[in-house]
Protein backbone atom coordinates (compact mmCIF):
# COMPACT_ATOMS: atom_id res chain seq x y z
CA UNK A 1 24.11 -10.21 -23.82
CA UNK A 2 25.03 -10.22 -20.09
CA UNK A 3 27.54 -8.22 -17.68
CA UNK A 4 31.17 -9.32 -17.34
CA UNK A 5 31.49 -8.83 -14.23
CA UNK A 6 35.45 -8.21 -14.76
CA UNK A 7 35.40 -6.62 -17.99
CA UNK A 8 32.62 -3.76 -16.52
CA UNK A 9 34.49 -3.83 -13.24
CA UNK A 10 37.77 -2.18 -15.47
CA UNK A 11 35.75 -0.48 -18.11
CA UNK A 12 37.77 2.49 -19.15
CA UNK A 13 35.13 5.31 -19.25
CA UNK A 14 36.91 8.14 -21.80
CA UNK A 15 38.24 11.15 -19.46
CA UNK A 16 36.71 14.13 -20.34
CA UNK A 17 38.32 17.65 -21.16
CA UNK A 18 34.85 20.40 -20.36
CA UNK A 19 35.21 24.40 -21.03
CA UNK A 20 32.43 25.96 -19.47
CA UNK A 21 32.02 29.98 -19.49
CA UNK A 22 30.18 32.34 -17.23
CA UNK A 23 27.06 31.76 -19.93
CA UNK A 24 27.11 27.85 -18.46
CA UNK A 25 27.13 28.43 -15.04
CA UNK A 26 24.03 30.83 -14.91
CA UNK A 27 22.14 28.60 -17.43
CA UNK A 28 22.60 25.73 -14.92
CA UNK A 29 21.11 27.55 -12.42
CA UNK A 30 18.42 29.10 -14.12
CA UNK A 31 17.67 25.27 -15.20
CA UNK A 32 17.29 24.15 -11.61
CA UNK A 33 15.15 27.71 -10.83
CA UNK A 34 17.12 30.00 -9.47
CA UNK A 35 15.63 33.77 -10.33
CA UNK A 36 12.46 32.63 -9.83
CA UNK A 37 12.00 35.72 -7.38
CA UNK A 38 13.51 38.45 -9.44
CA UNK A 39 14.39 40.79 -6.58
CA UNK A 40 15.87 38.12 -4.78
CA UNK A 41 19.25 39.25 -4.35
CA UNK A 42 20.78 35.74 -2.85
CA UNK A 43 19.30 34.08 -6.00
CA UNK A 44 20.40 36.61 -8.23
CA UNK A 45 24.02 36.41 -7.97
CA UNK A 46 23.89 32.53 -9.55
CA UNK A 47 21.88 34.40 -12.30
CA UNK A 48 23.93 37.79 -13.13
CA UNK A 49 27.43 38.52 -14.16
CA UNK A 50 28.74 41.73 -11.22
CA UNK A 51 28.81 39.03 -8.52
CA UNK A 52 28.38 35.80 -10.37
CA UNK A 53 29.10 32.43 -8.19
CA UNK A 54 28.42 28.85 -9.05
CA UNK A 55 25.81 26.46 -7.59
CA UNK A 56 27.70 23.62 -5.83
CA UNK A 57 25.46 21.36 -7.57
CA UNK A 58 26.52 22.29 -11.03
CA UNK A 59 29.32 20.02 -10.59
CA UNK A 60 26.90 17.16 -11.65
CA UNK A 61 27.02 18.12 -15.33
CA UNK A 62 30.77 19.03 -15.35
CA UNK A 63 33.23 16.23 -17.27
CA UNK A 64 30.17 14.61 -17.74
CA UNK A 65 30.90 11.41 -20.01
CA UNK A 66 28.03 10.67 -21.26
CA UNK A 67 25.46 7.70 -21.37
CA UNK A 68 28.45 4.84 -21.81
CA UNK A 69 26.23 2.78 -20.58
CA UNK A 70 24.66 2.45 -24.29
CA UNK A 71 27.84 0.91 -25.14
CA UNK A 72 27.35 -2.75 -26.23
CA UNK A 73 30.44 -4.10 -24.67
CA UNK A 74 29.21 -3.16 -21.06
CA UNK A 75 26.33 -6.22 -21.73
CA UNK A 76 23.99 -3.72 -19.88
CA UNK A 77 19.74 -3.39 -21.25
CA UNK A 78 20.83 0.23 -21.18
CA UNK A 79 16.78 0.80 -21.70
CA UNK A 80 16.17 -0.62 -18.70
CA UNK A 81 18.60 1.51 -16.94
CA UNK A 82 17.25 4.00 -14.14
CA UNK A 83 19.03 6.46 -11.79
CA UNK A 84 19.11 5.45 -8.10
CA UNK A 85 21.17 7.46 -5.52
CA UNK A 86 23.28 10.49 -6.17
CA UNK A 87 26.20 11.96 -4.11
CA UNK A 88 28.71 15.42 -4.36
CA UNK A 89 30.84 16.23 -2.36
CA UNK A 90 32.36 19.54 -2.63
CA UNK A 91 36.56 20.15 -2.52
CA UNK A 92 37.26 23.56 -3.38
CA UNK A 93 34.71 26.04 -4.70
CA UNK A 94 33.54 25.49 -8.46
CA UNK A 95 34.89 28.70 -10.95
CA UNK A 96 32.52 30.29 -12.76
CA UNK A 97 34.21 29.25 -15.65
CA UNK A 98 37.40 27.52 -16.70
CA UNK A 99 38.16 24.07 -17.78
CA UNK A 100 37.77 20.98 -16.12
CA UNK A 101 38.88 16.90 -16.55
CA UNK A 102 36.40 14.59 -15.16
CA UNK A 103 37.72 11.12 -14.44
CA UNK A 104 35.32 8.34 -14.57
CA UNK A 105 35.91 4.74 -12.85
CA UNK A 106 33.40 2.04 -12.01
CA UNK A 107 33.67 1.22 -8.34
CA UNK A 108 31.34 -1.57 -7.96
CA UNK A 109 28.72 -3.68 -9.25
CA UNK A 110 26.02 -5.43 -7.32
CA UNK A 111 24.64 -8.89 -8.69
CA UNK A 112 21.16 -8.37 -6.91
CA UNK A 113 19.32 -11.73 -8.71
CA UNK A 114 17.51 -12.84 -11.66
CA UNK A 115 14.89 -10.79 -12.47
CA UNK A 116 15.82 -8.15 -9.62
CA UNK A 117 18.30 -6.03 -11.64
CA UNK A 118 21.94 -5.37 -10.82
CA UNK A 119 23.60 -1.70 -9.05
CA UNK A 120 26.34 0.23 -11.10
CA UNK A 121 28.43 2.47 -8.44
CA UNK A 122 30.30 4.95 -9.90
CA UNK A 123 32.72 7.73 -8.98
CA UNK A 124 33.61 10.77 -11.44
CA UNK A 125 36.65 13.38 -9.91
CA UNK A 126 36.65 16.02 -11.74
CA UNK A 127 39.53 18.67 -11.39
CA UNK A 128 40.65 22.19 -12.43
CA UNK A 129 43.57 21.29 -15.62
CA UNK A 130 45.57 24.12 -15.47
CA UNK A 131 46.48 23.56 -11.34
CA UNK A 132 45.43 20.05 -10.95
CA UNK A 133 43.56 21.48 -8.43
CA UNK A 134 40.77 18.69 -6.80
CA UNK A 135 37.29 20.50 -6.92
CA UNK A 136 34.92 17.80 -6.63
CA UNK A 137 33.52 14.04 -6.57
CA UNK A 138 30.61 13.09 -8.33
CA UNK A 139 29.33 9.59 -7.20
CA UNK A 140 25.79 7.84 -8.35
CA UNK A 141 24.20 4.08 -8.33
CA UNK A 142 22.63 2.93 -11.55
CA UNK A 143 19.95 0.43 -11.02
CA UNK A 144 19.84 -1.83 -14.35
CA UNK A 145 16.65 -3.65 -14.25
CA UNK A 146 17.20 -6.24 -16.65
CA UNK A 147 20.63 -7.46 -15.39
CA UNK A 148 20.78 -9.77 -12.45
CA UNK A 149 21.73 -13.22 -12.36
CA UNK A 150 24.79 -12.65 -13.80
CA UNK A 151 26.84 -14.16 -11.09
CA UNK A 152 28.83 -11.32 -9.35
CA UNK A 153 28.83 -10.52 -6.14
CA UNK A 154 25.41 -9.94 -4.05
CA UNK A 155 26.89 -7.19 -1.74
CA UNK A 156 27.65 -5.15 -0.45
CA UNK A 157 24.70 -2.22 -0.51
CA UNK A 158 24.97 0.81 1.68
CA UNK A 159 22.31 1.09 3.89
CA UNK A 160 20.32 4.48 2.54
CA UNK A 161 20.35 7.34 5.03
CA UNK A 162 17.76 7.35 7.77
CA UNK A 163 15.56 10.31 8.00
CA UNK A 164 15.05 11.44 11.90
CA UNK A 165 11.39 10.12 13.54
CA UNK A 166 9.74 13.86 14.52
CA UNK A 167 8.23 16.24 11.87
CA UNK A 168 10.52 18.52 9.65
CA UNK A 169 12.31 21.81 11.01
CA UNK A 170 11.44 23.36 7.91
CA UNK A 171 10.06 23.30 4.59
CA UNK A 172 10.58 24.94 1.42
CA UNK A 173 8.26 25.02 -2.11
CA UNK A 174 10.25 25.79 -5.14
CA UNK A 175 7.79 25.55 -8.53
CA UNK A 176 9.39 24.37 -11.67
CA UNK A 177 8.40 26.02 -14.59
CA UNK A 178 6.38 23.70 -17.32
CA UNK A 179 9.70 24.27 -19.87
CA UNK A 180 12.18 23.15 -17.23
CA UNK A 181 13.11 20.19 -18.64
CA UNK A 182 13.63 21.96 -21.84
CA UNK A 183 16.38 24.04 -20.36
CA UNK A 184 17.60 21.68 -17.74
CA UNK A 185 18.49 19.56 -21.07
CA UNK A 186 20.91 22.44 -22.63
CA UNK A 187 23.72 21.37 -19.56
CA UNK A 188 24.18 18.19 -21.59
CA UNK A 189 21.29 15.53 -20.89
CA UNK A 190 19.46 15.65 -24.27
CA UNK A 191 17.58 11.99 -23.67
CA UNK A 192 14.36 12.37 -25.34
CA UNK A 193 12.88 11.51 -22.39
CA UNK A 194 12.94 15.13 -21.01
CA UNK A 195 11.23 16.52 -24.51
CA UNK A 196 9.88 14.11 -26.83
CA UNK A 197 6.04 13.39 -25.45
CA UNK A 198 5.93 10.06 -27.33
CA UNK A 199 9.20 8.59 -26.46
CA UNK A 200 7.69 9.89 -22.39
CA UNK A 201 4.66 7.72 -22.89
CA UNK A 202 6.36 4.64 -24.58
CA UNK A 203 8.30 4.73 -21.18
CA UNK A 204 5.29 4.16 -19.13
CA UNK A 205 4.41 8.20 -18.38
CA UNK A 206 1.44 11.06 -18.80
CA UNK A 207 4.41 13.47 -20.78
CA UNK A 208 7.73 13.73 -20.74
CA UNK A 209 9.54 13.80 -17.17
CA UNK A 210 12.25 16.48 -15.24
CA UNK A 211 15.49 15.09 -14.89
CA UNK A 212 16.53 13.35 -11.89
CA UNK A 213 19.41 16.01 -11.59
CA UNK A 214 17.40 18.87 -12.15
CA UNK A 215 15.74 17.58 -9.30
CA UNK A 216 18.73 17.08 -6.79
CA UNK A 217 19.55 21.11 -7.69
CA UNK A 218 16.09 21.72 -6.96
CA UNK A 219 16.90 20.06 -3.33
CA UNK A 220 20.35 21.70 -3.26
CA UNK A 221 18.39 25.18 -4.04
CA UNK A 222 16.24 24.62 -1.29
CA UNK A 223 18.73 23.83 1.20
CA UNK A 224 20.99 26.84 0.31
CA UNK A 225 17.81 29.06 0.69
CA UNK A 226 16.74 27.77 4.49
CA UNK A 227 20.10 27.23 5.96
CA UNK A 228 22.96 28.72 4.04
CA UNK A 229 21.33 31.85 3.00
CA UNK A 230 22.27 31.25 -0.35
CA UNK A 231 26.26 30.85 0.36
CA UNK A 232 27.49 28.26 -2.08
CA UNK A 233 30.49 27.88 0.25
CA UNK A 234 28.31 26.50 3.30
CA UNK A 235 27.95 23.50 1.68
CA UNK A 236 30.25 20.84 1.87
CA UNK A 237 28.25 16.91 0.49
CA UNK A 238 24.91 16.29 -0.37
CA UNK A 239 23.14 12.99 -1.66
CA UNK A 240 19.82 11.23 -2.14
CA UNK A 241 18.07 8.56 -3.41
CA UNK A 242 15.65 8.81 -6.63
CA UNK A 243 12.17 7.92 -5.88
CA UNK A 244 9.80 8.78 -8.23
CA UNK A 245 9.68 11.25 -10.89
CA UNK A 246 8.88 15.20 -11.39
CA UNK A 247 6.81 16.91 -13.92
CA UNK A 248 7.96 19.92 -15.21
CA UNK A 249 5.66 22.31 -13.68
CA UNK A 250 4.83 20.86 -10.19
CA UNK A 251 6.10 22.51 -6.99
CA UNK A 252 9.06 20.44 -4.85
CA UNK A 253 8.60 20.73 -1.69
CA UNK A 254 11.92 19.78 0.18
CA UNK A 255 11.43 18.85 4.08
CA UNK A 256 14.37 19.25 6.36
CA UNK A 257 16.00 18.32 9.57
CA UNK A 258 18.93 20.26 10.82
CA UNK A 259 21.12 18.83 13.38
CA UNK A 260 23.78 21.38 13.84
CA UNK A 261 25.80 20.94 10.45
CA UNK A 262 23.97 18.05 9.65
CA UNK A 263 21.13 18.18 7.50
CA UNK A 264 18.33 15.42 6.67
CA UNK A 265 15.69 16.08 3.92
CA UNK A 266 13.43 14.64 1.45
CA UNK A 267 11.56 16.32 -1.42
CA UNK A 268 8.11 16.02 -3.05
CA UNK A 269 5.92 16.64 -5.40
CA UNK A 270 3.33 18.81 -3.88
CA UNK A 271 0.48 17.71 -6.59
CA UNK A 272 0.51 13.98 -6.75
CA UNK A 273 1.35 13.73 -2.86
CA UNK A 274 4.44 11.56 -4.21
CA UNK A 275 8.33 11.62 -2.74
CA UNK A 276 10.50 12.30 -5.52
CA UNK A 277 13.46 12.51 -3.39
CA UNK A 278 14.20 10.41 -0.06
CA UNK A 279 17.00 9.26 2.46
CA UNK A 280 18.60 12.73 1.48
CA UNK A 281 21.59 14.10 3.64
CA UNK A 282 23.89 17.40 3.39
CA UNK A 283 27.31 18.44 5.35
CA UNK A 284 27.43 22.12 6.00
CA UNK A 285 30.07 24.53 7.24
């Protein structure tokens, strides 16, 4: 089966009603490794109920819809499929609980060739229900190896976001924990991937892999710990492209440019000598 151009341009991806509690939004950041330092009191209040706030990032798994993808009727090798760029971008502060719609729409589709794979954009608003308020937009590419040729359009691609020429301004190290993926996967992502060792190393790797997401909060972490110190509301957008995967136990170490409100970064894996993350940028206050 091959992509419809048409038919995947208008697929209608279910809207999604999520109620998320105060239990949620610390086990999303303890996930991504916040309270790593236990005496940390930035880190502690996305951890502990008196002064509980919500990692920006969180809004990643929030109205999530789920892998539609898998769906047949898309025509998309939805085993081929990998994640290749994420964006947020912040609206109004995320509750610490409440409920939330998250509205998912294809935006577009890029025919890159036979045997070079095609690029899913997508865009997911998600929204308080009871005031309609607008809290944030979730965007990410899907690279789909085994679905070029199909004859859409070949364009066009955003060009990724150029990382400045002189060393870093800073650095940060933030270890996973070897069971991160195991609790990264309670926000919502169970794909065997993330837990099962033989599905992991049918897919081509050593044991199974950290989530791409968990990931991006790892770089969202690191960010709000060397420039924001650890306000969630000094950060506005953030987005980067997936280059290689994380093991759950290997340190991140996120490299960053400032330029007044701007920030550049990329992240890696401190024990393979690998970039995990790359072409990342943030917006702060």
């Amino acid at each position: 089966m091959t992509i419809d151009y048409e038919k995947l341009l208008n697929w209608r991806v279910p809207e999604i009603v999520h109620t998320y509690t105060k239990r949620d939004t610390m086990l999303y950041a303890l996930g991504i490794g916040l309270g790593g330092d236990p005496v940390d009191h930035g880190q502690l209040r996305y951890v502990y109920e008196p002064e509980l706030v919500a990692m920006p990032s969180m809004a990643v798994v929030l109205g999530y819809p789920g892998f539609w993808l898998k769906d047949p009727g898309t025509g998309v090798d939805w085993k081929r499929v990998v994640h290749g760029e994420q964006s947020l971008r912040i609206l109004n502060p995320l509750p610490v609980e409440g409920t939330v719609v998250g509205t998912t729409r294809v935006e577009a589709i890029v025919d890159k060739g036979a045997d070079k794979g095609a690029i899913i954009h997508s865009r997911r608003d998600i929204s308080d229900r009871e005031s309609g308020e607008a809290l944030a937009t979730v965007s990410m590419s899907t690279f789909c190896r085994g679905d070029g040729g199909f004859g859409g359009p070949a364009g066009p691609s955003p060009k990724p976001h150029a990382l400045p020429a002189r060393p870093p301004d800073l650095s940060c190290d933030l270890t996973t924990m070897p069971q991160a993926a195991l609790l990264y996967r309670l926000n919502g992502d169970y794909n065997p991937l993330h837990a099962d060792p033989e599905v992991a190393m049918a897919a081509g790797f050593d044991r199974p892999i950290l989530h791409g997401l968990c990931t991006f909060g790892a770089a969202t972490h690191a960010i709000l710990r060397s420039c924001c110190g650890y306000d969630p509301l000094a950060l506005h957008a953030i987005e980067a492209r997936f280059s290689a995967p994380v093991y759950p136990g290997e340190t991140i170490r996120t490299e960053i440019w400032r330029e007044g409100d701007d920030v550049s970064f990329r992240a890696g894996a401190i024990e393979r000598d690998v970039v995990v993350l790359n072409n990342g940028r943030a917006e702060l206050s």
